[in-house]
PDB file of N, CA and C in Angstrom:
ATOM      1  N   UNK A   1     102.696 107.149  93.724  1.00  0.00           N
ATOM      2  CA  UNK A   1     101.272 107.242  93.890  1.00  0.00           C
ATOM      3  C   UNK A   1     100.825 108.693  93.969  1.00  0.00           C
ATOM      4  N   UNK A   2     101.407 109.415  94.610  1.00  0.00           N
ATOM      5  CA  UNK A   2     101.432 110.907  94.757  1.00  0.00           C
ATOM      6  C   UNK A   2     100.988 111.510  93.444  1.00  0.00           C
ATOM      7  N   UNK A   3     102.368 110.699  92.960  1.00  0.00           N
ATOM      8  CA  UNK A   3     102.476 111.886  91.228  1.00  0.00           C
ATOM      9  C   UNK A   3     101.086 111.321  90.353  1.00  0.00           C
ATOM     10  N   UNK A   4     100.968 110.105  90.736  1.00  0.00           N
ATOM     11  CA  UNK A   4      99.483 109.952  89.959  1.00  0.00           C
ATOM     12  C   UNK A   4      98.039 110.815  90.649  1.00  0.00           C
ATOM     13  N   UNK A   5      98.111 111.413  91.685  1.00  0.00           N
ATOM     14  CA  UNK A   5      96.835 111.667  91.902  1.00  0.00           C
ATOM     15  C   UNK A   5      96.946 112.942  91.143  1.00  0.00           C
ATOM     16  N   UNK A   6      98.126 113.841  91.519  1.00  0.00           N
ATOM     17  CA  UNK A   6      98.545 115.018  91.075  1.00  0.00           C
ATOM     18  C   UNK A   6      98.626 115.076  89.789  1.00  0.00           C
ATOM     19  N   UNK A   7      98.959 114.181  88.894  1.00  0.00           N
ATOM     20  CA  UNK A   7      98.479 114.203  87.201  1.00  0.00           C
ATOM     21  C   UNK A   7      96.812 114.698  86.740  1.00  0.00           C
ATOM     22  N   UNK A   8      96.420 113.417  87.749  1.00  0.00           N
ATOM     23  CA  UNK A   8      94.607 113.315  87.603  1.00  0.00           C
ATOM     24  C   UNK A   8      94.100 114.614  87.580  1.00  0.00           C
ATOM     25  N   UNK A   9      94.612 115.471  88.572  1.00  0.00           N
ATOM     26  CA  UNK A   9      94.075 116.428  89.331  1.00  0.00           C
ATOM     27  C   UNK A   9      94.481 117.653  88.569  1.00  0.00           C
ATOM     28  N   UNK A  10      95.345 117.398  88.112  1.00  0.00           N
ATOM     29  CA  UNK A  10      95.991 118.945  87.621  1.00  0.00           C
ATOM     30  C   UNK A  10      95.778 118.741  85.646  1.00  0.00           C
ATOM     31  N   UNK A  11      96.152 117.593  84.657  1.00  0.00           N
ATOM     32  CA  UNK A  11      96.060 117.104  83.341  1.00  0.00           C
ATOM     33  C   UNK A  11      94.953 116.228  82.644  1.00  0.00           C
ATOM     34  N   UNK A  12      93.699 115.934  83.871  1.00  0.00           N
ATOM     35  CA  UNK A  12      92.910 115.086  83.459  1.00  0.00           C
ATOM     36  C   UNK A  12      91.485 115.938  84.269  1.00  0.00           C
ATOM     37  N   UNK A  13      91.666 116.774  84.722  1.00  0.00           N
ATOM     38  CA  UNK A  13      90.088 117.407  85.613  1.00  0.00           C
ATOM     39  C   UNK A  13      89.703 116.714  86.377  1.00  0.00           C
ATOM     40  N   UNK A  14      90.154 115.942  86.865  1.00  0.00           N
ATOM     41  CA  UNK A  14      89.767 115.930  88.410  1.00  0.00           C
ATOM     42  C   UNK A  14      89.587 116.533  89.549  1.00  0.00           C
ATOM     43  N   UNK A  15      90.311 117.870  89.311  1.00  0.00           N
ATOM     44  CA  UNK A  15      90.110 118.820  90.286  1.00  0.00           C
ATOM     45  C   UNK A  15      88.295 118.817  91.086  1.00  0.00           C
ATOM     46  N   UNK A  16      87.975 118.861  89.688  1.00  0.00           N
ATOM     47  CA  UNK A  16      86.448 119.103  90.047  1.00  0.00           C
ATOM     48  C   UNK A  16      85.469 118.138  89.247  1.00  0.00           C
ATOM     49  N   UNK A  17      84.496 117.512  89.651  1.00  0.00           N
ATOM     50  CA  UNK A  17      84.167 116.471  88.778  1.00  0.00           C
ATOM     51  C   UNK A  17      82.970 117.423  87.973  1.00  0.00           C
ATOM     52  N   UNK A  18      82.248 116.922  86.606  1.00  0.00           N
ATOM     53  CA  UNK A  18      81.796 117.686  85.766  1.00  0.00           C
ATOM     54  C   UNK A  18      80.446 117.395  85.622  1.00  0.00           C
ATOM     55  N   UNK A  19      79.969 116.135  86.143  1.00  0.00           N
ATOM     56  CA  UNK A  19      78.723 115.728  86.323  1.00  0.00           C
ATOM     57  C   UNK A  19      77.944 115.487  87.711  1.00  0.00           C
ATOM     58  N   UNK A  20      77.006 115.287  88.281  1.00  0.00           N
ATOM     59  CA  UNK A  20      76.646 115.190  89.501  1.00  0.00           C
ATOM     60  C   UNK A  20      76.388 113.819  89.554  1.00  0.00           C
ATOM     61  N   UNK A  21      76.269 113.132  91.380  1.00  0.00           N
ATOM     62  CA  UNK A  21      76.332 112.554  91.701  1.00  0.00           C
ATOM     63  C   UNK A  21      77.356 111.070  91.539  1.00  0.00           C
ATOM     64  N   UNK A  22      77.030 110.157  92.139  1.00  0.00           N
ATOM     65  CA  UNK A  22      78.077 109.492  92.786  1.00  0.00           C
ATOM     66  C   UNK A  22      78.415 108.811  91.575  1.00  0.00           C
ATOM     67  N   UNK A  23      77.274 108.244  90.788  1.00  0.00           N
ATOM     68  CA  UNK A  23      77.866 107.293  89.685  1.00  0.00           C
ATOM     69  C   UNK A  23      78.702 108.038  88.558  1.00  0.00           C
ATOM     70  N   UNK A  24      77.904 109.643  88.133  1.00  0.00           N
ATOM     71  CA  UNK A  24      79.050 109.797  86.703  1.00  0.00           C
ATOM     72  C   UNK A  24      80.110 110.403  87.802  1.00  0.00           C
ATOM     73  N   UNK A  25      80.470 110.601  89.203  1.00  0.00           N
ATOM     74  CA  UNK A  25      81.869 110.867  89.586  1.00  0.00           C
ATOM     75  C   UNK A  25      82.526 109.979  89.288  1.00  0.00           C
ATOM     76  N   UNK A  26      81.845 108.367  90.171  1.00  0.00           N
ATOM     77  CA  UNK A  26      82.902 107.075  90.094  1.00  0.00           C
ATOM     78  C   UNK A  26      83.448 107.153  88.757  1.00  0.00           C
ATOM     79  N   UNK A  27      82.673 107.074  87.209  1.00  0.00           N
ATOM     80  CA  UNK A  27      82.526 107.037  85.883  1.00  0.00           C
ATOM     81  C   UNK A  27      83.641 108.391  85.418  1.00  0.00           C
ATOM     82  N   UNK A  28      83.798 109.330  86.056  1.00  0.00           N
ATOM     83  CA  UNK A  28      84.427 110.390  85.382  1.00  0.00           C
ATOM     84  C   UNK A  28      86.438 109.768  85.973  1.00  0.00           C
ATOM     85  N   UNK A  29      86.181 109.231  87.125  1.00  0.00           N
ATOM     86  CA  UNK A  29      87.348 108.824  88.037  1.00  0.00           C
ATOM     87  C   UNK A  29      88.141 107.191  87.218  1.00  0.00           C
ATOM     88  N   UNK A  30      86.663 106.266  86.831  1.00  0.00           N
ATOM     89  CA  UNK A  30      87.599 105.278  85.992  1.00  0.00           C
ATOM     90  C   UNK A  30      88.239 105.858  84.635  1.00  0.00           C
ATOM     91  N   UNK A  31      87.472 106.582  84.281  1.00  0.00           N
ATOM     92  CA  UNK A  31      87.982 107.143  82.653  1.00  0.00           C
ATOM     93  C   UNK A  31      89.233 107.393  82.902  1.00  0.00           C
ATOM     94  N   UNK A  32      89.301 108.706  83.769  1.00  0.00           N
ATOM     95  CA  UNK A  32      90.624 109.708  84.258  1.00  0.00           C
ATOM     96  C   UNK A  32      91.823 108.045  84.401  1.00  0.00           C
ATOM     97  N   UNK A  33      91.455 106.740  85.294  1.00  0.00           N
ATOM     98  CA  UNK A  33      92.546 106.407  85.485  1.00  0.00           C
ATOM     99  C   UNK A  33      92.471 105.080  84.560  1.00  0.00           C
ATOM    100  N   UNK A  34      91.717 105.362  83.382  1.00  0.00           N
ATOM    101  CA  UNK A  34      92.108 104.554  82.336  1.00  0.00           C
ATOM    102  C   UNK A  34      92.779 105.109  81.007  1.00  0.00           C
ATOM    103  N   UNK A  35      92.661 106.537  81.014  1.00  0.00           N
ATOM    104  CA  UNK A  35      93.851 107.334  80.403  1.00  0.00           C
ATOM    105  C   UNK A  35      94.779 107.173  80.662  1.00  0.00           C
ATOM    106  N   UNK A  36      94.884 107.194  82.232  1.00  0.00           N
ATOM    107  CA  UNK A  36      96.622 107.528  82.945  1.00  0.00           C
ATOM    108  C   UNK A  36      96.910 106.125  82.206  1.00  0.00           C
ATOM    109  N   UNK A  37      95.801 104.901  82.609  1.00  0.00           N
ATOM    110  CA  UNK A  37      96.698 104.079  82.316  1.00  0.00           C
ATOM    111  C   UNK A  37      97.271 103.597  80.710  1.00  0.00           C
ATOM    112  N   UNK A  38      96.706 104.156  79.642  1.00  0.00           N
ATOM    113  CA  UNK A  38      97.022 104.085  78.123  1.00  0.00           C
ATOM    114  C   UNK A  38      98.185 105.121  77.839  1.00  0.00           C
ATOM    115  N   UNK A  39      98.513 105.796  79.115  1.00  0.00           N
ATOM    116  CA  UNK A  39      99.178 106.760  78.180  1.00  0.00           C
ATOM    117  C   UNK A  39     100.693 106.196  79.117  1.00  0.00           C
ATOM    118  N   UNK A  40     100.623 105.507  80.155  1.00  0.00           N
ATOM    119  CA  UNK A  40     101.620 104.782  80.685  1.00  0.00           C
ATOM    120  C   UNK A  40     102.074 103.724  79.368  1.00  0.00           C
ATOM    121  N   UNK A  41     101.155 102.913  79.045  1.00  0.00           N
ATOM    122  CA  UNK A  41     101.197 102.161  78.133  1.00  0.00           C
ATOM    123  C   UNK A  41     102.260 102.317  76.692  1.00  0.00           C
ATOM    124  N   UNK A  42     101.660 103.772  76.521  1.00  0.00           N
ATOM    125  CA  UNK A  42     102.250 103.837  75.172  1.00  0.00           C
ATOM    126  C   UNK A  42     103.131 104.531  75.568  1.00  0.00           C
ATOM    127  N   UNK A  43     103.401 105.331  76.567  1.00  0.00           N
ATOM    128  CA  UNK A  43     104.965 105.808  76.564  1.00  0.00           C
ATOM    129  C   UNK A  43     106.395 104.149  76.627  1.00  0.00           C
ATOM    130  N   UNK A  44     105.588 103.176  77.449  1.00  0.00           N
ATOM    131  CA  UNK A  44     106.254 101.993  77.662  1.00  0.00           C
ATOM    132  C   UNK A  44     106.649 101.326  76.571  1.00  0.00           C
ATOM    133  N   UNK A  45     105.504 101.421  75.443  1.00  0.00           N
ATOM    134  CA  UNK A  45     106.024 100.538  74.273  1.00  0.00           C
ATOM    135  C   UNK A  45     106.897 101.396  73.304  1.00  0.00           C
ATOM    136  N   UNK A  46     106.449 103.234  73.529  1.00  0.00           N
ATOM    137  CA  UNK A  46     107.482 103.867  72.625  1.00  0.00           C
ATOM    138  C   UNK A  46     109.304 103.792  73.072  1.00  0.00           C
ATOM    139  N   UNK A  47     109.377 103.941  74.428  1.00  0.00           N
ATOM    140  CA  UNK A  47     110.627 103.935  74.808  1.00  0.00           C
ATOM    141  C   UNK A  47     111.001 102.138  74.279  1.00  0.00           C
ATOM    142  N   UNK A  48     110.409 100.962  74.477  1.00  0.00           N
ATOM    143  CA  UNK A  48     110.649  99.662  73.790  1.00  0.00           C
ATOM    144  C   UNK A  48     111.419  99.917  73.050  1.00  0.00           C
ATOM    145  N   UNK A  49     110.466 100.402  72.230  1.00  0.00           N
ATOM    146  CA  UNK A  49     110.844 100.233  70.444  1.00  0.00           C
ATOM    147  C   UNK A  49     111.691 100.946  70.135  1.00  0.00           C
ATOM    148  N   UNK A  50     112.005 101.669  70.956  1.00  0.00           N
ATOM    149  CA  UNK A  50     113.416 102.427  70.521  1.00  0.00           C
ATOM    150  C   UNK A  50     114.503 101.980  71.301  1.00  0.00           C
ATOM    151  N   UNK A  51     114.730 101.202  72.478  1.00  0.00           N
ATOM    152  CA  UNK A  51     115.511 100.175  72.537  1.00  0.00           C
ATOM    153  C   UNK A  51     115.522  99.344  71.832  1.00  0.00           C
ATOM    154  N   UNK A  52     114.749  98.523  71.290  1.00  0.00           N
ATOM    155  CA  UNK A  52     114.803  97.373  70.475  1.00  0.00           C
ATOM    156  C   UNK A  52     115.579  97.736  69.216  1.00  0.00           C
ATOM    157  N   UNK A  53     115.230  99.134  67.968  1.00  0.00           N
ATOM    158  CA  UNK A  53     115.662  99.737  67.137  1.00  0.00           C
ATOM    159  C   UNK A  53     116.949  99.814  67.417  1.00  0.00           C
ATOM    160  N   UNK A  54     117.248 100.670  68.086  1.00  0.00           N
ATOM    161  CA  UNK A  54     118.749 100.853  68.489  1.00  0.00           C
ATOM    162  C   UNK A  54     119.880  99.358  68.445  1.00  0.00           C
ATOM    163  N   UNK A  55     118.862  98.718  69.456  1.00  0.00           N
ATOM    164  CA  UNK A  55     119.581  97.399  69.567  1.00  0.00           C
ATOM    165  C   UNK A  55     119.964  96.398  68.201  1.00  0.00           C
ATOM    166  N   UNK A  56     118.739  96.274  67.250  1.00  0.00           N
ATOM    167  CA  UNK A  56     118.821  95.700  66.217  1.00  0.00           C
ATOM    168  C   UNK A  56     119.588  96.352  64.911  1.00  0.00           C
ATOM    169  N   UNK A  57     118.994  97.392  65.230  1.00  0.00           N
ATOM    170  CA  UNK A  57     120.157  98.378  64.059  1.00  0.00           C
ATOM    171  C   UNK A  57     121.170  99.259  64.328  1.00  0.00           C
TER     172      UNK A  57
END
């Protein structure tokens, strides 16, 4: 959980939010952790597929 805030914060700008008030913060904060979560995603299906590859061929 750590290493995710510390991603946000340090690879996604969270440090500082870029718009004012509460809604484009909340709005800048789902984006940030709907990146983290696509890029979890596709690292998950790239490492897959290269088990699967390996495995099949």
């Amino acid at each position: 959980m750590e290493r995710s805030f510390a991603d946000s914060k340090e690879l996604h700008g969270l440090r500082y939010c870029r718009l004012r008030g509460l809604k484009n913060a909340s709005e800048q904060a789902l984006l940030t952790a709907a990146v983290q979560n696509i890029k979890k995603i596709a690292t998950h299906l790239a490492r897959l597929e290269k088990v699967c590859c390996n495995y099949l061929g």
